[in-house]
PDB file of N, CA and C in Angstrom:
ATOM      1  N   UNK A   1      24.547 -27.649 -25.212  1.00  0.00           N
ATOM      2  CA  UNK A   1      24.075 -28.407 -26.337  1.00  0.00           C
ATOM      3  C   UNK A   1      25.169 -28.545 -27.396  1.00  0.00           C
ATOM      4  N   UNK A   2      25.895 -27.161 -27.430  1.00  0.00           N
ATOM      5  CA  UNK A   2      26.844 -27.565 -28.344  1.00  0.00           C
ATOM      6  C   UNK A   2      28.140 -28.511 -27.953  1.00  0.00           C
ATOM      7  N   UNK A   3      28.130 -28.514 -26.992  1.00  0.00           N
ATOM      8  CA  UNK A   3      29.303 -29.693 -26.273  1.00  0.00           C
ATOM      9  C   UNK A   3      28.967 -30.729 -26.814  1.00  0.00           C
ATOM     10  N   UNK A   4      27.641 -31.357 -26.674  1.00  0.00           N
ATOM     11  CA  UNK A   4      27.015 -32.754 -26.882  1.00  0.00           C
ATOM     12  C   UNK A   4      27.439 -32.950 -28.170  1.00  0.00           C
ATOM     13  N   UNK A   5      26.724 -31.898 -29.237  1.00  0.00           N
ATOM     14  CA  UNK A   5      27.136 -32.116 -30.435  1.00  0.00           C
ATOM     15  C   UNK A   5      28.773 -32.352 -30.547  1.00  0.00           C
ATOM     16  N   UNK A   6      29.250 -31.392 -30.421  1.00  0.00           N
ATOM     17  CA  UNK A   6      30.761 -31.616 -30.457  1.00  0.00           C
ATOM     18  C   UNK A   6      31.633 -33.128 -30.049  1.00  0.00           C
ATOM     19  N   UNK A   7      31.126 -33.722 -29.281  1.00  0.00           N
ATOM     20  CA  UNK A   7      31.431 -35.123 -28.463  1.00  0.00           C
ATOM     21  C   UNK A   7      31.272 -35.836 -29.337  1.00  0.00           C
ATOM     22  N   UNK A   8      29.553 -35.983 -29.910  1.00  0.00           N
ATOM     23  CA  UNK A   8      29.406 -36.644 -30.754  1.00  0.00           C
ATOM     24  C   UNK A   8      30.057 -37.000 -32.107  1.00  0.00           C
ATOM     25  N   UNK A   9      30.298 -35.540 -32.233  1.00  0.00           N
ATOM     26  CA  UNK A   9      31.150 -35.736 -33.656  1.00  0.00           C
ATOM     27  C   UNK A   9      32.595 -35.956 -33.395  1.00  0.00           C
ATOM     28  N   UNK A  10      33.253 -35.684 -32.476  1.00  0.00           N
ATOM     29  CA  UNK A  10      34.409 -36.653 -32.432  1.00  0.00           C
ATOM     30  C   UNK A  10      34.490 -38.035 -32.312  1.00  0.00           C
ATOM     31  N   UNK A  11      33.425 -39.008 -31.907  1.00  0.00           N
ATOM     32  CA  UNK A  11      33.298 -39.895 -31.601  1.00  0.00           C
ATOM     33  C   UNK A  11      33.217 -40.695 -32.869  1.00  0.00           C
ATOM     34  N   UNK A  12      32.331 -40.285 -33.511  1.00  0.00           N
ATOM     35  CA  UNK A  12      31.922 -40.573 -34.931  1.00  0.00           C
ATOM     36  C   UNK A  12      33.354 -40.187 -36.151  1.00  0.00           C
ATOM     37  N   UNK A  13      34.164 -39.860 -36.246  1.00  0.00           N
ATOM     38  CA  UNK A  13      35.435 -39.509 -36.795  1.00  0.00           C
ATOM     39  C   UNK A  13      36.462 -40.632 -35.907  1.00  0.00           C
ATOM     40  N   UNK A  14      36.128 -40.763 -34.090  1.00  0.00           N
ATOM     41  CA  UNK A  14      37.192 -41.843 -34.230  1.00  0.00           C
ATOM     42  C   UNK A  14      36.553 -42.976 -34.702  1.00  0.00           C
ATOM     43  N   UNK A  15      35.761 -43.314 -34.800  1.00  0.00           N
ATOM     44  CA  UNK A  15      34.676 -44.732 -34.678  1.00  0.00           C
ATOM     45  C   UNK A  15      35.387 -45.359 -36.244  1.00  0.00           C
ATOM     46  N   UNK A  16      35.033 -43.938 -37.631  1.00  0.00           N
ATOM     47  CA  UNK A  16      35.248 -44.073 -38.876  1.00  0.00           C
ATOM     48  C   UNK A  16      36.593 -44.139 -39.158  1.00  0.00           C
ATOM     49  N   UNK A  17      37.650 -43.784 -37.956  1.00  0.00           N
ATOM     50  CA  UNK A  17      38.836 -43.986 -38.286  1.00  0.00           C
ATOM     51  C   UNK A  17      39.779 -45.206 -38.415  1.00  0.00           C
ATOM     52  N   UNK A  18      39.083 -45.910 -37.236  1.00  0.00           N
ATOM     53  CA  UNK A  18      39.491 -47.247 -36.807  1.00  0.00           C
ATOM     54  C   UNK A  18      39.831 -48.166 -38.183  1.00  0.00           C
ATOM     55  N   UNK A  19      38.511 -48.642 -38.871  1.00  0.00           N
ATOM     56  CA  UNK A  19      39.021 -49.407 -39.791  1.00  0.00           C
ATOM     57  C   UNK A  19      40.072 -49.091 -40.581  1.00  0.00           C
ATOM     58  N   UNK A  20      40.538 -47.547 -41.120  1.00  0.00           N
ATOM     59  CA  UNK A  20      41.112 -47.406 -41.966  1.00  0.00           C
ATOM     60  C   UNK A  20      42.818 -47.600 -41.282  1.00  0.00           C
ATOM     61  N   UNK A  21      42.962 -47.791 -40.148  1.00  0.00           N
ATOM     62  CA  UNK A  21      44.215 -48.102 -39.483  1.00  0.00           C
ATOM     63  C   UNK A  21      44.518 -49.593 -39.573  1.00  0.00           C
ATOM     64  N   UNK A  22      43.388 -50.280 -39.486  1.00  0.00           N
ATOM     65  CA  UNK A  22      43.526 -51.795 -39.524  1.00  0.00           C
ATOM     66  C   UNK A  22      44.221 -52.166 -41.038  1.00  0.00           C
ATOM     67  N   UNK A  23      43.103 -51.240 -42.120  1.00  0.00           N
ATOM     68  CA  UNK A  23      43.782 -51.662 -43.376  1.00  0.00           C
ATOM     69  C   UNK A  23      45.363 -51.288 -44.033  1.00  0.00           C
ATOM     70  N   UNK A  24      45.953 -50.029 -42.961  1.00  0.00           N
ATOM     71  CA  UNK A  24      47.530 -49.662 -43.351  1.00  0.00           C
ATOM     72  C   UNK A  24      48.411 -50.986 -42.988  1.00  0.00           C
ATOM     73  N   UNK A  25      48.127 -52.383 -42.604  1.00  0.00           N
ATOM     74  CA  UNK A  25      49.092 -53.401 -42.950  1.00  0.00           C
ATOM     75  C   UNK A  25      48.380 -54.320 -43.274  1.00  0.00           C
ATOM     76  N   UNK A  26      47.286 -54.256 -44.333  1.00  0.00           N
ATOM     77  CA  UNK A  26      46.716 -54.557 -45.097  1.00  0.00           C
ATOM     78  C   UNK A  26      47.109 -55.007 -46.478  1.00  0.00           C
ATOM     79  N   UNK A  27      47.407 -55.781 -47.675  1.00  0.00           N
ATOM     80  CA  UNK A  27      47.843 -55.423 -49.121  1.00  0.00           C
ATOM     81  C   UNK A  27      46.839 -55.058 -49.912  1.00  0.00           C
ATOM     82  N   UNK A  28      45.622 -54.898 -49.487  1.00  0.00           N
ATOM     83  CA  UNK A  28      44.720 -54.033 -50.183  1.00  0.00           C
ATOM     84  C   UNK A  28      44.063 -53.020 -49.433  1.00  0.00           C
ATOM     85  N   UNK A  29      44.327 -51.458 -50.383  1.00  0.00           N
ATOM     86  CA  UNK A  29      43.754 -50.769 -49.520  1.00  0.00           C
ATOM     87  C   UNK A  29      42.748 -49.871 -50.557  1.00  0.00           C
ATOM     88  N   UNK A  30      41.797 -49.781 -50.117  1.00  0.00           N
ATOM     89  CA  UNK A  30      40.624 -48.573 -50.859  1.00  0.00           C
ATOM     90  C   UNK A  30      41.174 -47.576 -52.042  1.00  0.00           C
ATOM     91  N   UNK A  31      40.815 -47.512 -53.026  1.00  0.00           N
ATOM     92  CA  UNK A  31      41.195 -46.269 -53.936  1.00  0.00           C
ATOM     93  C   UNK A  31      39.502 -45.801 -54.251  1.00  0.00           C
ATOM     94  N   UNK A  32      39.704 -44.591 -54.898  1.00  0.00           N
ATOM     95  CA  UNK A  32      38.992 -43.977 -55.510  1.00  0.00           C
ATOM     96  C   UNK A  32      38.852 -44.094 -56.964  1.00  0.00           C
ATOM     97  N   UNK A  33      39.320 -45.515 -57.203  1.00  0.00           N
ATOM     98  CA  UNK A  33      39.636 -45.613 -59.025  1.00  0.00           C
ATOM     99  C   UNK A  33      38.287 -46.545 -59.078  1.00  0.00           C
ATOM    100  N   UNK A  34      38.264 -46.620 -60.603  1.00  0.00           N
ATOM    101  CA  UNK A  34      37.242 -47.881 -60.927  1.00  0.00           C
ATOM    102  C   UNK A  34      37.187 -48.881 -60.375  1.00  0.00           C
ATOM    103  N   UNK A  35      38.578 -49.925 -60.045  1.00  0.00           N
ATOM    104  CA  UNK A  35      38.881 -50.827 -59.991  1.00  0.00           C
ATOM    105  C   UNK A  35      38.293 -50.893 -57.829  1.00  0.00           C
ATOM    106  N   UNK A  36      38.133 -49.670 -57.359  1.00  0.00           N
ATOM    107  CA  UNK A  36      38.557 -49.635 -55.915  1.00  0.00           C
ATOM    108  C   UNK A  36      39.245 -49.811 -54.816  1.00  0.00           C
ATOM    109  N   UNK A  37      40.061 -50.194 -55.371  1.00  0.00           N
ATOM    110  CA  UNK A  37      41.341 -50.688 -54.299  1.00  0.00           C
ATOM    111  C   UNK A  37      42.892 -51.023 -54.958  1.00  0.00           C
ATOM    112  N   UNK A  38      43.584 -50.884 -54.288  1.00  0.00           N
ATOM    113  CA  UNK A  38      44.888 -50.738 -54.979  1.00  0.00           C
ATOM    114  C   UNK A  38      45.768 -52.023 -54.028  1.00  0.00           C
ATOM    115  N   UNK A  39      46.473 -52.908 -54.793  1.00  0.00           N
ATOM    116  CA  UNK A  39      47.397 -54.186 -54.325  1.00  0.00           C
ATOM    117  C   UNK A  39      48.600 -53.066 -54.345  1.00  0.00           C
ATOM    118  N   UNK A  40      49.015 -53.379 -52.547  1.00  0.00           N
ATOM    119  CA  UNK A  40      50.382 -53.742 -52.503  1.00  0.00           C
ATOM    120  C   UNK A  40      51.341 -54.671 -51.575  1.00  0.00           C
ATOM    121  N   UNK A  41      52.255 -55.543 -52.456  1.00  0.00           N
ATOM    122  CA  UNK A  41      52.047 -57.002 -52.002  1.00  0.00           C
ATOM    123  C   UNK A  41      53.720 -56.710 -50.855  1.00  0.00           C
ATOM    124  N   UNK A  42      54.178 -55.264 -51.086  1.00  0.00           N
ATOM    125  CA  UNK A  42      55.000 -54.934 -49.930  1.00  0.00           C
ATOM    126  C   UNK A  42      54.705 -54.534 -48.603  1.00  0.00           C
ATOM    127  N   UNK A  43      53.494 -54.705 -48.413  1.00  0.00           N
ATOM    128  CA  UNK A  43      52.957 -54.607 -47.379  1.00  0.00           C
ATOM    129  C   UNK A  43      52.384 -56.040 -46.566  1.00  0.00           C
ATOM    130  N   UNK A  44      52.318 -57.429 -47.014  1.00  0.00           N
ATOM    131  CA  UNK A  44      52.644 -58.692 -45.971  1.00  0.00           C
ATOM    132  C   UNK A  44      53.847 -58.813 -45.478  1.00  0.00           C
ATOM    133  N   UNK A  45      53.328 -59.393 -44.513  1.00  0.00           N
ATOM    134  CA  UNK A  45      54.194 -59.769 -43.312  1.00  0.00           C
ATOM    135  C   UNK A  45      53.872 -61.097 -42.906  1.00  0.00           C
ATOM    136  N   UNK A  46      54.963 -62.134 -43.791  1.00  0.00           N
ATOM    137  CA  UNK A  46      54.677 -63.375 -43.085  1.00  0.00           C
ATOM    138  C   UNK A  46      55.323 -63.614 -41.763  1.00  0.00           C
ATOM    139  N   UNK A  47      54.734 -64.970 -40.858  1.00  0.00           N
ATOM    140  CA  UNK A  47      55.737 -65.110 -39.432  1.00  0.00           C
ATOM    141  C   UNK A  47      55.926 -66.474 -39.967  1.00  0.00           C
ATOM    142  N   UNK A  48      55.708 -66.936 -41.086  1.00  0.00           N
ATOM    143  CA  UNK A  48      56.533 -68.344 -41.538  1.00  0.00           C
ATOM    144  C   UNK A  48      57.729 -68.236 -42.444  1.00  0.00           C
ATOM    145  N   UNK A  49      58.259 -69.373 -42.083  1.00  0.00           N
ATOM    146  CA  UNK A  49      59.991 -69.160 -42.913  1.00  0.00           C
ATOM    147  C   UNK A  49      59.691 -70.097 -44.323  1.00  0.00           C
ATOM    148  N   UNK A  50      60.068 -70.023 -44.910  1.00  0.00           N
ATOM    149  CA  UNK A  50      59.936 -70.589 -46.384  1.00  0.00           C
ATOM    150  C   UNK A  50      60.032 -72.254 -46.412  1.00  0.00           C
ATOM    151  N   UNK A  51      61.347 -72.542 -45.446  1.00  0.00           N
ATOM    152  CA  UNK A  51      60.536 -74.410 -45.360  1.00  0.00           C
ATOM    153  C   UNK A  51      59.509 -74.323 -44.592  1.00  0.00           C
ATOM    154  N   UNK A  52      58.876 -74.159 -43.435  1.00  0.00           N
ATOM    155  CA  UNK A  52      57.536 -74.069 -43.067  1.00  0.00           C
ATOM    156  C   UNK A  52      56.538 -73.822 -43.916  1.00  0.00           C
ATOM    157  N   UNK A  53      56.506 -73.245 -45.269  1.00  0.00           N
ATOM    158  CA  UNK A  53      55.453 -73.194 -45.812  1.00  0.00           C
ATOM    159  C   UNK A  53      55.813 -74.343 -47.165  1.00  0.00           C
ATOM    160  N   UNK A  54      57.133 -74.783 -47.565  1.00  0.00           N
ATOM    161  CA  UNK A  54      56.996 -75.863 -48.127  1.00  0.00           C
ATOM    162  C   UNK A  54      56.949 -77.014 -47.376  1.00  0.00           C
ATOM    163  N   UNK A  55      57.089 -77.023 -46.347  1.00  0.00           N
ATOM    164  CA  UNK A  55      56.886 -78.437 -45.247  1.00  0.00           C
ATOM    165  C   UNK A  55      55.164 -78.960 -45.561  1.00  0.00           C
ATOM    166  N   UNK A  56      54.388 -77.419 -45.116  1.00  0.00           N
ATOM    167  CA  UNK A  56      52.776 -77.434 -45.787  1.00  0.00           C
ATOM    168  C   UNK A  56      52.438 -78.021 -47.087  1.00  0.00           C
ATOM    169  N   UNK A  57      53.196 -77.367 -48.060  1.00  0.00           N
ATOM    170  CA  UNK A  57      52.709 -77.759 -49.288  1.00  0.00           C
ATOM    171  C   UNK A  57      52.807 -79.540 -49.521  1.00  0.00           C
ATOM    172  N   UNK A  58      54.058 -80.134 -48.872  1.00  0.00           N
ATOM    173  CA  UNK A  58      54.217 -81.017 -49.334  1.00  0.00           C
ATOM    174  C   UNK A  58      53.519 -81.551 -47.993  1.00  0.00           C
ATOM    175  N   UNK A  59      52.609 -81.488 -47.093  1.00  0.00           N
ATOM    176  CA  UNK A  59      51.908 -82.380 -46.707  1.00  0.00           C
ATOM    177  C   UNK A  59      50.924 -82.642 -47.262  1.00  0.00           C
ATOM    178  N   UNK A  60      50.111 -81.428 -47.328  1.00  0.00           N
ATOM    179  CA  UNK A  60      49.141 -81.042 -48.638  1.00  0.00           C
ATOM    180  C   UNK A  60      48.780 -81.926 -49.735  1.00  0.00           C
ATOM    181  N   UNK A  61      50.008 -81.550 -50.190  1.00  0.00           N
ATOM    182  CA  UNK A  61      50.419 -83.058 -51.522  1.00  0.00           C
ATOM    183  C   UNK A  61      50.231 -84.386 -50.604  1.00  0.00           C
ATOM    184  N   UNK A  62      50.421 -84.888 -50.096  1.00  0.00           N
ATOM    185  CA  UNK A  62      50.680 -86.014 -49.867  1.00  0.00           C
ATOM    186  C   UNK A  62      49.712 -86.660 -49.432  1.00  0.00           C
ATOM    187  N   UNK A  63      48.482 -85.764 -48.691  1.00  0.00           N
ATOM    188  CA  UNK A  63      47.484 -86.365 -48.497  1.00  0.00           C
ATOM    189  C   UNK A  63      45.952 -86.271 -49.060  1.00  0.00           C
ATOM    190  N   UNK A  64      46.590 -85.521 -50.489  1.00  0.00           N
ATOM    191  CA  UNK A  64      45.736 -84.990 -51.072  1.00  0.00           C
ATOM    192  C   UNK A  64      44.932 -83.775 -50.966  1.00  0.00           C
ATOM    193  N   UNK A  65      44.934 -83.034 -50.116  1.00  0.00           N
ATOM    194  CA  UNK A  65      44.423 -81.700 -49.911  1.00  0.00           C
ATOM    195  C   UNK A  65      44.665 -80.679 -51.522  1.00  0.00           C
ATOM    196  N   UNK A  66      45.739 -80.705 -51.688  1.00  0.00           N
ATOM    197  CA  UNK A  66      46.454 -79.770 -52.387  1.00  0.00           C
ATOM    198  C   UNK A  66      45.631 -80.008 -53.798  1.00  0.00           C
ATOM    199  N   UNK A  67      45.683 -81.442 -53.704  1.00  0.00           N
ATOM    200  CA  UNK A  67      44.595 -81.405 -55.650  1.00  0.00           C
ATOM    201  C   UNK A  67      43.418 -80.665 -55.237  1.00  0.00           C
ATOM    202  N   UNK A  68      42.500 -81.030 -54.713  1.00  0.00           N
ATOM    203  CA  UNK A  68      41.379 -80.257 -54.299  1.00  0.00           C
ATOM    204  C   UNK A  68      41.583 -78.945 -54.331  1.00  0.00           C
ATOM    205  N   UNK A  69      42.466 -78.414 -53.452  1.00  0.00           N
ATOM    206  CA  UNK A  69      42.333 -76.666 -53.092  1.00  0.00           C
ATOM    207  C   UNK A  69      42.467 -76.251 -55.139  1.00  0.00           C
ATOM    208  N   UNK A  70      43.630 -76.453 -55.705  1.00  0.00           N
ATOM    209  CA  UNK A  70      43.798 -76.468 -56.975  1.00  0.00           C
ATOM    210  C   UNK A  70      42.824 -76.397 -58.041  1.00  0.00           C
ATOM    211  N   UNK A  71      41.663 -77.391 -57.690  1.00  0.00           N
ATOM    212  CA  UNK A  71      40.251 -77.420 -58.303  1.00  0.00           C
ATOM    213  C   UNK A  71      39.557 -76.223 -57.733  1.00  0.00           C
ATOM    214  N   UNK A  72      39.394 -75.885 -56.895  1.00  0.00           N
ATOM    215  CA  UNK A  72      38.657 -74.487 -56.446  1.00  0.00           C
ATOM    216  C   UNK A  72      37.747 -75.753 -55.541  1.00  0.00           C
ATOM    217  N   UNK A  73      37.819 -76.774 -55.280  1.00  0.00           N
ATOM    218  CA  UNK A  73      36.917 -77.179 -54.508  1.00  0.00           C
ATOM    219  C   UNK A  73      36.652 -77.445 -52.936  1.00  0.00           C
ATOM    220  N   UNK A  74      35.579 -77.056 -52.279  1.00  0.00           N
ATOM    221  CA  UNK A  74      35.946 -76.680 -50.498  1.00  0.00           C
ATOM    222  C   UNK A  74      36.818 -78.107 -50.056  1.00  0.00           C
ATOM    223  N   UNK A  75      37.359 -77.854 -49.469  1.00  0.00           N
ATOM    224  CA  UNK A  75      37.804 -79.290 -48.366  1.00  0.00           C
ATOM    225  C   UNK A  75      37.043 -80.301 -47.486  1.00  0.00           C
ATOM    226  N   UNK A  76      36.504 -81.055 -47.961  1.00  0.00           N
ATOM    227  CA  UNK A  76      35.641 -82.328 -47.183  1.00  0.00           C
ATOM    228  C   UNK A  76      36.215 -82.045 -45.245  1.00  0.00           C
ATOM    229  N   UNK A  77      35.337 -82.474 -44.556  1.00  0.00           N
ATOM    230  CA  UNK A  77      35.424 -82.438 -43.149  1.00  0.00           C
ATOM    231  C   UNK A  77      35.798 -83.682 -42.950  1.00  0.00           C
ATOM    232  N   UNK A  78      36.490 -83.246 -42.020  1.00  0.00           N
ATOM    233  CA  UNK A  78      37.117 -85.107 -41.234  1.00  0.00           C
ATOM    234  C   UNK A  78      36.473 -84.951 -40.172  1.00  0.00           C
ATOM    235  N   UNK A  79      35.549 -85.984 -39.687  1.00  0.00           N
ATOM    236  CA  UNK A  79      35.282 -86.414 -39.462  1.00  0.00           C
ATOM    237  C   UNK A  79      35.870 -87.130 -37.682  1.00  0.00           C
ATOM    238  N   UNK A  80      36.036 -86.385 -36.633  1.00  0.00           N
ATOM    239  CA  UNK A  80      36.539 -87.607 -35.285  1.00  0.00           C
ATOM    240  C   UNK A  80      35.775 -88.512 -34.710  1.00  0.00           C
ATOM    241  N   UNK A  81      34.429 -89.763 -35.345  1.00  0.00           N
ATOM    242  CA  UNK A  81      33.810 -90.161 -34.895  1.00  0.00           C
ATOM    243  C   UNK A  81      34.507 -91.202 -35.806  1.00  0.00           C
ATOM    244  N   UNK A  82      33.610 -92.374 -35.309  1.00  0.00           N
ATOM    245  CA  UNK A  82      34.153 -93.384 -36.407  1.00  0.00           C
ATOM    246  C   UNK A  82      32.899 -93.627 -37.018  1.00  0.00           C
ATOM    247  N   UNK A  83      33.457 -94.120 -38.385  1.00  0.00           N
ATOM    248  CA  UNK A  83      32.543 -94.116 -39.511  1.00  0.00           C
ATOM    249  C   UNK A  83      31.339 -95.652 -39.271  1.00  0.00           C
ATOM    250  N   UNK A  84      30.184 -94.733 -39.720  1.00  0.00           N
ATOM    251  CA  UNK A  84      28.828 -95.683 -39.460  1.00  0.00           C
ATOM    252  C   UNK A  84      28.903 -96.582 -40.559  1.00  0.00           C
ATOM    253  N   UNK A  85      28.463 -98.278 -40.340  1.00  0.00           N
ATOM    254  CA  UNK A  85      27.779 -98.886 -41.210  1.00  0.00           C
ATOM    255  C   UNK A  85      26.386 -98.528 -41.881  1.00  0.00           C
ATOM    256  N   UNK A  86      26.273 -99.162 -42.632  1.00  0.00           N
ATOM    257  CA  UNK A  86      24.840 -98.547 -43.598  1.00  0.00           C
ATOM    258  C   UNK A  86      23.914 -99.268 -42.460  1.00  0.00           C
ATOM    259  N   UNK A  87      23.573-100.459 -41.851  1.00  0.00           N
ATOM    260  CA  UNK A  87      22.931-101.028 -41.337  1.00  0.00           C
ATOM    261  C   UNK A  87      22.513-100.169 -40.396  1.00  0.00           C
ATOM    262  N   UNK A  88      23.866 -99.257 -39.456  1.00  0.00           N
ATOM    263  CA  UNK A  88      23.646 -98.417 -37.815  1.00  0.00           C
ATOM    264  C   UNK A  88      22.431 -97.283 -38.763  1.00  0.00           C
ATOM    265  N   UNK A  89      22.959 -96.826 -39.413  1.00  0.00           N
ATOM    266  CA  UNK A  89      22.187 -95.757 -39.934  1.00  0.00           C
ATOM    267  C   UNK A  89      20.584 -95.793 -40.461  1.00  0.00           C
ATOM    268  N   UNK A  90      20.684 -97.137 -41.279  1.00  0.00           N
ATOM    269  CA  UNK A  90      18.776 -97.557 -41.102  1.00  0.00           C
ATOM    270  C   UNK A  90      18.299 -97.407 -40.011  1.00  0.00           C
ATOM    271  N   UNK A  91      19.193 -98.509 -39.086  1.00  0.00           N
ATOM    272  CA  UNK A  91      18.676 -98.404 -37.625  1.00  0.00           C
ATOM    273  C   UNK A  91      18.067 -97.094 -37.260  1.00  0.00           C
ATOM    274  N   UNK A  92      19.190 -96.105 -37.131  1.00  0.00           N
ATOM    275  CA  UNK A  92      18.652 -94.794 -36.715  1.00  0.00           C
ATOM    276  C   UNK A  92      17.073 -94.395 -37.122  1.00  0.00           C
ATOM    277  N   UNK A  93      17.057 -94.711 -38.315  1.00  0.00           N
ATOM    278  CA  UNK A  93      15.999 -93.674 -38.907  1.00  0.00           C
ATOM    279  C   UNK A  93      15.039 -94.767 -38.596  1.00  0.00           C
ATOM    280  N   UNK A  94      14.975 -95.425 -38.837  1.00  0.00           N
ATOM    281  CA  UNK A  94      13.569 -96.748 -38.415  1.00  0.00           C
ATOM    282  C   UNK A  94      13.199 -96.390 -37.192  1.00  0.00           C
ATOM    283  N   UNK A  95      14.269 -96.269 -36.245  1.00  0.00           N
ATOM    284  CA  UNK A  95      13.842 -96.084 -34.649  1.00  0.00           C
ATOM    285  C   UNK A  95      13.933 -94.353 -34.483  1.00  0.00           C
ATOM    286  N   UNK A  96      13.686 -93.410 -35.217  1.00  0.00           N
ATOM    287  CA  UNK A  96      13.964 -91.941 -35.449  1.00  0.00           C
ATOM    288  C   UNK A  96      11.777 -91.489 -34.701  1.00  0.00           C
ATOM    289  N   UNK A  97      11.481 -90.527 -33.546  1.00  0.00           N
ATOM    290  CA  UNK A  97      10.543 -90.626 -33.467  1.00  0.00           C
ATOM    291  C   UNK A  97       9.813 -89.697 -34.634  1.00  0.00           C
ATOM    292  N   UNK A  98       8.421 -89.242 -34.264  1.00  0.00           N
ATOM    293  CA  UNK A  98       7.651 -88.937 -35.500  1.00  0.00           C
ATOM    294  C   UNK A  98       7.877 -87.477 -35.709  1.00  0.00           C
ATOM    295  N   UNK A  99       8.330 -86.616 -34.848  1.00  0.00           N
ATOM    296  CA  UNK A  99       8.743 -84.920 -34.997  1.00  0.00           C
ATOM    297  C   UNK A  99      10.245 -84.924 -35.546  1.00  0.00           C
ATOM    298  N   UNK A 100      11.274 -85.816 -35.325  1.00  0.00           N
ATOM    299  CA  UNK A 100      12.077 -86.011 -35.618  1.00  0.00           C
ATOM    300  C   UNK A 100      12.265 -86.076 -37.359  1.00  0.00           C
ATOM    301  N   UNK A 101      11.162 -87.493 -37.861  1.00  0.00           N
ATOM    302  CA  UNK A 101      11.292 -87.471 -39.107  1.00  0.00           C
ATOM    303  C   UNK A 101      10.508 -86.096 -39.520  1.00  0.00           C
ATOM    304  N   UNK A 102       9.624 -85.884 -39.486  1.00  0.00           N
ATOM    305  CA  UNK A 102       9.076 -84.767 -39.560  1.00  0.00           C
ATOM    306  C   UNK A 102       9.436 -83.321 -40.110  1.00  0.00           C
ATOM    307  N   UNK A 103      10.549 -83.435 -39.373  1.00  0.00           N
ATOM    308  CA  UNK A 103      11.819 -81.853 -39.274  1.00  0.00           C
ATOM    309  C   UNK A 103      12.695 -82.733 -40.211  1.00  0.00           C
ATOM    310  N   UNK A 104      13.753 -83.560 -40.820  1.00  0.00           N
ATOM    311  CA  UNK A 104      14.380 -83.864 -41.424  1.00  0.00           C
ATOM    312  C   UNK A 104      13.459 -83.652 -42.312  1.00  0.00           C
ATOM    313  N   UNK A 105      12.817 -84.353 -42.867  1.00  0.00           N
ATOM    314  CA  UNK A 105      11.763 -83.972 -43.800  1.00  0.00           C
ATOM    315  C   UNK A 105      11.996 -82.293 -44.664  1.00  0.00           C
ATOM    316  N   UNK A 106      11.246 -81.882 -43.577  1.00  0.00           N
ATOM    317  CA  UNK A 106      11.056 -80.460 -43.993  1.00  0.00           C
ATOM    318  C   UNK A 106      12.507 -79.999 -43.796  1.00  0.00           C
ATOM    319  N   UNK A 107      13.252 -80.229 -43.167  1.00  0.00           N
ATOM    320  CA  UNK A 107      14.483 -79.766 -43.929  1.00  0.00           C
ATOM    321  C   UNK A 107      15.143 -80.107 -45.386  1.00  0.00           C
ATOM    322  N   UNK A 108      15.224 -81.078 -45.236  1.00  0.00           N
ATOM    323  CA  UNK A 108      15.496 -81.795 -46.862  1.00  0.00           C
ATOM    324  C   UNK A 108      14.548 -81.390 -47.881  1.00  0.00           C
ATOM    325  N   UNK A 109      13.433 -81.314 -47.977  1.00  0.00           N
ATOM    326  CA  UNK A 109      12.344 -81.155 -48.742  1.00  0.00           C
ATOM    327  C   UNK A 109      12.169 -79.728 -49.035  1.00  0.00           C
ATOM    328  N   UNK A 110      12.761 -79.001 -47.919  1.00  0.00           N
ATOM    329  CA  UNK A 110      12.276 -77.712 -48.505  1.00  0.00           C
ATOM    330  C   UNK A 110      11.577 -76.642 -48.129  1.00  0.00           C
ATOM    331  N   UNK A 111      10.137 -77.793 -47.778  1.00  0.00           N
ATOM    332  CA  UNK A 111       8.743 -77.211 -47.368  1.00  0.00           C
ATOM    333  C   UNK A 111       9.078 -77.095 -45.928  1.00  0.00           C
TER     334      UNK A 111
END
């Protein structure tokens, strides 16, 4: 019985150990202060070279991404379909059957 126990509790010590290995190349790691965690920014490791990440920025810029991120605002989805007329889209819903509208409904609505 005491084996079992014993197993167990090694298991449970490696189990709890794991994360704290992931976070040693981490730049934030856990403290015991108010704040909880302590920055250190000598601990990234980029695998990009410095024009590679201005090559980014200035695509960014160029196609507008970069104002957005700047605003704090998410990034719109693109979209690989091609874009519907207003007309296809009545269509849809006119010819949409009755469980169909039903569930849009109650999704949109709420209820």
């Amino acid at each position: 019985m005491k084996l079992t126990h014993l197993a167990a509790l090694k298991a449970i010590v490696l189990a709890t150990a794991f994360p704290l290995t992931a976070q040693a190349s981490s730049m934030w790691h856990p403290a015991p202060t108010e704040e909880g965690f302590t920055y250190h920014p000598d601990h990234f490791q980029s695998t990009k070279t410095r024009a590679q990440v201005m090559a980014e920025v200035e695509a960014a810029r160029k196609d507008g991404t970069l104002a957005i991120l700047q605003r704090g605002a998410p990034l719109p989805i693109k979209s690989s379909e091609a874009p519907k007329t207003r007309q296809q889209v009545v269509d849809e819903m006119r010819s949409e059957s009755p469980e169909a509208q039903r569930a849009r409904l109650e999704t949109y609505s709420g209820g």
